[in-house]
Protein backbone atom coordinates (compact mmCIF):
# COMPACT_ATOMS: atom_id res chain seq x y z
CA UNK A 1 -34.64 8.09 -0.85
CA UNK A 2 -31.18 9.96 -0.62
CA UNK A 3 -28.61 8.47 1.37
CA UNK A 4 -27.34 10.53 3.87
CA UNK A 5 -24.57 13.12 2.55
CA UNK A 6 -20.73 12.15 2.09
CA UNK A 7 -18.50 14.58 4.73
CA UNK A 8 -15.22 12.01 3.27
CA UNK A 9 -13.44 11.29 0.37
CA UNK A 10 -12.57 7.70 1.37
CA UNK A 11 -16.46 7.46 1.75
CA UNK A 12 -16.60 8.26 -1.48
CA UNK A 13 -14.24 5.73 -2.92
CA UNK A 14 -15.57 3.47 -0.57
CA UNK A 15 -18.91 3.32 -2.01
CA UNK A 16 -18.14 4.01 -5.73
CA UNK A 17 -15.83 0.76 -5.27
CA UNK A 18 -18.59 -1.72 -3.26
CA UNK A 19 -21.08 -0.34 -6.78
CA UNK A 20 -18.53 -1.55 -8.88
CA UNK A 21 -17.47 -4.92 -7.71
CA UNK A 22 -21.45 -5.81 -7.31
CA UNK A 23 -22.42 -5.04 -10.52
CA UNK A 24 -21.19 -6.07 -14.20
CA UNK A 25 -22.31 -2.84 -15.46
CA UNK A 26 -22.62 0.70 -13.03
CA UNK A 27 -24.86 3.72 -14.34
CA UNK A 28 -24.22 7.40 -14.27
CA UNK A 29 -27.41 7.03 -11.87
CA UNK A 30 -26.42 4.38 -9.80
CA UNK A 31 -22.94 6.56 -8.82
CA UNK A 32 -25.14 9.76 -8.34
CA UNK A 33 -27.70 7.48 -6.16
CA UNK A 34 -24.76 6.64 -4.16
CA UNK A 35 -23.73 9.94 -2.46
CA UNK A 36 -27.01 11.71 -2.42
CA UNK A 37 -28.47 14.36 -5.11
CA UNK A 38 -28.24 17.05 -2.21
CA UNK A 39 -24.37 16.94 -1.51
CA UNK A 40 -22.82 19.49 -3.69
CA UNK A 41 -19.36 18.88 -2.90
CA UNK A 42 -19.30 15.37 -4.04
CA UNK A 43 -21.53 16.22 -6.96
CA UNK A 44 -18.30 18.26 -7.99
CA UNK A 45 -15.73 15.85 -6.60
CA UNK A 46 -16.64 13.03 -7.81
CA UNK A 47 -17.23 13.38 -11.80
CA UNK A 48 -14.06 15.27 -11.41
CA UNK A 49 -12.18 12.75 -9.21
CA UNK A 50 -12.92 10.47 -12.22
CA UNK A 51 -11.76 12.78 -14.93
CA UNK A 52 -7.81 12.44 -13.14
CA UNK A 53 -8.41 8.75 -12.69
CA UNK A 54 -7.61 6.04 -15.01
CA UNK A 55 -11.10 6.02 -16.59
CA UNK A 56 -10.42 9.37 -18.16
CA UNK A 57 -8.26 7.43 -20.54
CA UNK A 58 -11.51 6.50 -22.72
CA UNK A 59 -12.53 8.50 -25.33
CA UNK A 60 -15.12 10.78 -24.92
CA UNK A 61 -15.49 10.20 -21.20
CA UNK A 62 -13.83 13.95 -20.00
CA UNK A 63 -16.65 15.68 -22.27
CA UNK A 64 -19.09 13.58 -21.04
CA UNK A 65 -17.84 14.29 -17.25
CA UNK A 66 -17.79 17.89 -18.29
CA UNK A 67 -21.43 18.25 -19.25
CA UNK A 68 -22.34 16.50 -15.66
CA UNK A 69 -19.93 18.97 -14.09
CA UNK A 70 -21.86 21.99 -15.99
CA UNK A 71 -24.96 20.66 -15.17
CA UNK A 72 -24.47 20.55 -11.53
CA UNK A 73 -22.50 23.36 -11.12
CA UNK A 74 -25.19 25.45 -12.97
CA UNK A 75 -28.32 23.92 -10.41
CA UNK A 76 -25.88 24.63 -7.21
CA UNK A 77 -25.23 28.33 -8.57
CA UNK A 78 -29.34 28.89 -8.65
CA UNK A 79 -29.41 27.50 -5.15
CA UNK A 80 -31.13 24.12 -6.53
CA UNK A 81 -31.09 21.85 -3.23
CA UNK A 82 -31.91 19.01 -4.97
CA UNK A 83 -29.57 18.21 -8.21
CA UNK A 84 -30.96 16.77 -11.10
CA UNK A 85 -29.66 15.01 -14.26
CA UNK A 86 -31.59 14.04 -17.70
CA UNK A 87 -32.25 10.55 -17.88
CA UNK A 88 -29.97 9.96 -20.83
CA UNK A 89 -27.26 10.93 -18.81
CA UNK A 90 -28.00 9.06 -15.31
CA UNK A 91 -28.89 5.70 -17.94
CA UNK A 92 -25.40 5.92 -19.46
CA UNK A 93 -23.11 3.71 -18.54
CA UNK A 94 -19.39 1.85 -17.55
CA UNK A 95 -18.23 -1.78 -16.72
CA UNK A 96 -18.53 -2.26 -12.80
CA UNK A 97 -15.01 -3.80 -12.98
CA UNK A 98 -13.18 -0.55 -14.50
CA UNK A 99 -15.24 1.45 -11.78
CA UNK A 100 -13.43 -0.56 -8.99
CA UNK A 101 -10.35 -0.70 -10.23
CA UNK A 102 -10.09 2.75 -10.88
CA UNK A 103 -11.34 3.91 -7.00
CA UNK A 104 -8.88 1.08 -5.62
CA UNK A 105 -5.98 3.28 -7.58
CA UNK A 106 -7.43 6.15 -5.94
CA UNK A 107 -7.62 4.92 -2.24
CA UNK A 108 -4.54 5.21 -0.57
CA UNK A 109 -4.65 9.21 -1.91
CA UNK A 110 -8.65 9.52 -0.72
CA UNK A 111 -7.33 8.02 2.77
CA UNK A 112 -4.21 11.07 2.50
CA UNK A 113 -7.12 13.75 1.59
CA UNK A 114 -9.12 12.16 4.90
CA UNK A 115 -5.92 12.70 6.71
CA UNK A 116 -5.29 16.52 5.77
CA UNK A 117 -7.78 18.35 4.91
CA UNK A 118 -11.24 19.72 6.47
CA UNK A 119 -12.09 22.25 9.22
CA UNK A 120 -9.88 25.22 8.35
CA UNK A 121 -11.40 28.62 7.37
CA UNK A 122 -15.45 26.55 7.57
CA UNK A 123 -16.28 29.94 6.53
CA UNK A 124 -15.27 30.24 3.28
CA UNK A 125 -17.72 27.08 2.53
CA UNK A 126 -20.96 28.52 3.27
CA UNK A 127 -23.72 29.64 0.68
CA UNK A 128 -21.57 32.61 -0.89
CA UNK A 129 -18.57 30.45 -1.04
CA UNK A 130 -19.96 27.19 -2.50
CA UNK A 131 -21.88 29.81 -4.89
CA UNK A 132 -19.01 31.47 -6.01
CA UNK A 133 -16.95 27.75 -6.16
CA UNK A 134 -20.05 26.74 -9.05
CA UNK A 135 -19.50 29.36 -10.60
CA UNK A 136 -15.79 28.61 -11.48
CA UNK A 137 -16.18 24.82 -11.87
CA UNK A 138 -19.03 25.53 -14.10
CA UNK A 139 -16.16 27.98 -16.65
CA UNK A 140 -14.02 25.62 -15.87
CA UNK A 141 -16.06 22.50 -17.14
CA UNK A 142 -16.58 23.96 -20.51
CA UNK A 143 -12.49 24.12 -21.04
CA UNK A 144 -12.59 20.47 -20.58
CA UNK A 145 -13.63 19.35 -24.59
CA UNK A 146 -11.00 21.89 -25.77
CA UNK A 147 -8.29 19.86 -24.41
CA UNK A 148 -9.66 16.20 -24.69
CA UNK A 149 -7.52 15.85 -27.68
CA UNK A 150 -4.03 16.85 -25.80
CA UNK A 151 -2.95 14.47 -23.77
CA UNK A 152 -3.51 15.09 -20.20
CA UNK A 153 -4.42 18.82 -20.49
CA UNK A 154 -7.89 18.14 -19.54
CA UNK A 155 -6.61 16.68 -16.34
CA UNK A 156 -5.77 20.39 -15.13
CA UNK A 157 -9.57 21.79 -14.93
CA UNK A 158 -10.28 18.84 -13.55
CA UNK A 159 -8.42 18.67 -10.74
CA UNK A 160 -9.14 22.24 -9.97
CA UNK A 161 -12.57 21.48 -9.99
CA UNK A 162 -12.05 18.19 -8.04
CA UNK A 163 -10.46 20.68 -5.39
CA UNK A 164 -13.89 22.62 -5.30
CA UNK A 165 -15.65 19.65 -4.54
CA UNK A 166 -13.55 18.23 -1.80
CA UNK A 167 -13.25 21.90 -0.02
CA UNK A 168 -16.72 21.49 0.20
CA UNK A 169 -17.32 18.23 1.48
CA UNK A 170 -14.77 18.37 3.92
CA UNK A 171 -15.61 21.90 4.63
CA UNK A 172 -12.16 23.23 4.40
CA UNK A 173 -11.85 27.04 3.11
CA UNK A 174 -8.31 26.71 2.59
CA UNK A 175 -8.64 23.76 -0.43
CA UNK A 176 -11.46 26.81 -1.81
CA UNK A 177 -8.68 29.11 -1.87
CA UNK A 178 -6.15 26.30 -3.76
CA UNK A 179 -9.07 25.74 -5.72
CA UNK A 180 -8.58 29.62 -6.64
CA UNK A 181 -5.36 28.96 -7.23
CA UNK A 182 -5.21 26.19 -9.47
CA UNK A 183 -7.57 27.70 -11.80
CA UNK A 184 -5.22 30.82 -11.64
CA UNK A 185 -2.73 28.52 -13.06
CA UNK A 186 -4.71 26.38 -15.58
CA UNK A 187 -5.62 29.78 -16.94
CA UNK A 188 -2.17 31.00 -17.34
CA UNK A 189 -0.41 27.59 -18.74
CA UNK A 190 -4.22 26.55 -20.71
CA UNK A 191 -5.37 29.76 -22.08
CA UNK A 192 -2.71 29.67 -25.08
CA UNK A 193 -3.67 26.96 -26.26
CA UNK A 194 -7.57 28.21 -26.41
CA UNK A 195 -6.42 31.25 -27.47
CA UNK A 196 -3.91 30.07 -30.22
């Protein structure tokens, strides 16, 4: 049974960070099982809050982030209510202690998010809006792998996508519109290099 859906990021954290310290090794599952298959703005946030973190520094891991980010995206653009990921993804997975080392990093920040975002322009997080947010994180997502191999370029979709995600669980239309924004930008300063 779900647990009831995230409306913070330090929840979040909070959680990710209790999974980690309990247990030598934590799954892909085990972090989805902790904010609940039916919360699409953590289902965002969180594979991309990882992708800026320090765990983004191991190979592979912002392609492998990417795919879950397409995946979800992809279900929340059909109007999927409850999101779904192939058991060889939910079975992979990363040692418990880099898990809580890399939320306690990301704490103080989560408690700042807490702080300033959530409430403004509701609106703009409805059905159309978190539609039309899936639809960019899920382009986004696949410009992830293409920068993998430059150093910190991959962080930019992420965090554009991570800004999707918490817009959406804190409800806040003006983070959709940085969201916007930000991919405006990784566009202009990425697309070279794609393009090149």
């Amino acid at each position: 049974m779900d647990k009831p859906d995230i409306t913070s990021v330090r929840e979040i954290v909070a959680r990710l960070g209790q999974r980690g310290g309990e247990a030598s090794m934590v799954s892909v599952g085990d972090m989805v099982s902790e904010f609940g298959r039916r919360s699409h703005g953590p289902s965002l946030f969180l594979p991309a809050l990882i992708g800026v973190s320090p765990l983004s520094g191991i190979p592979m891991v912002p392609a492998f982030l990417a795919i879950i980010i397409a995946l979800f995206s992809l279900q929340i653009l059909l109007g999927r209510d409850h999101l779904w990921l192939p058991d060889v993804i939910t079975r992979r997975r990363i040692a418990g202690e880099r898990v809580q080392h890399a939320m306690d990093r990301v704490t103080p920040t989560a408690q700042r998010m807490d702080r300033w975002f959530g409430g403004r322009l509701a609106h703009l997080t409805g059905p159309i809006g978190i539609r039309v947010a899936a639809l960019v994180c899920l382009m986004l997502s696949f410009t992830v792998p293409f920068f993998e191999m430059v150093p910190f370029a991959g962080i930019i979709p992420m965090m554009a996508i991570a800004v999707f995600g918490l817009a959406i669980t804190v409800r806040d239309g003006a983070l959709m519109v940085g969201g916007l924004v930000l991919t405006t930008g990784a566009a202009v300063f990425l697309g070279p290099m794609v393009l090149g």
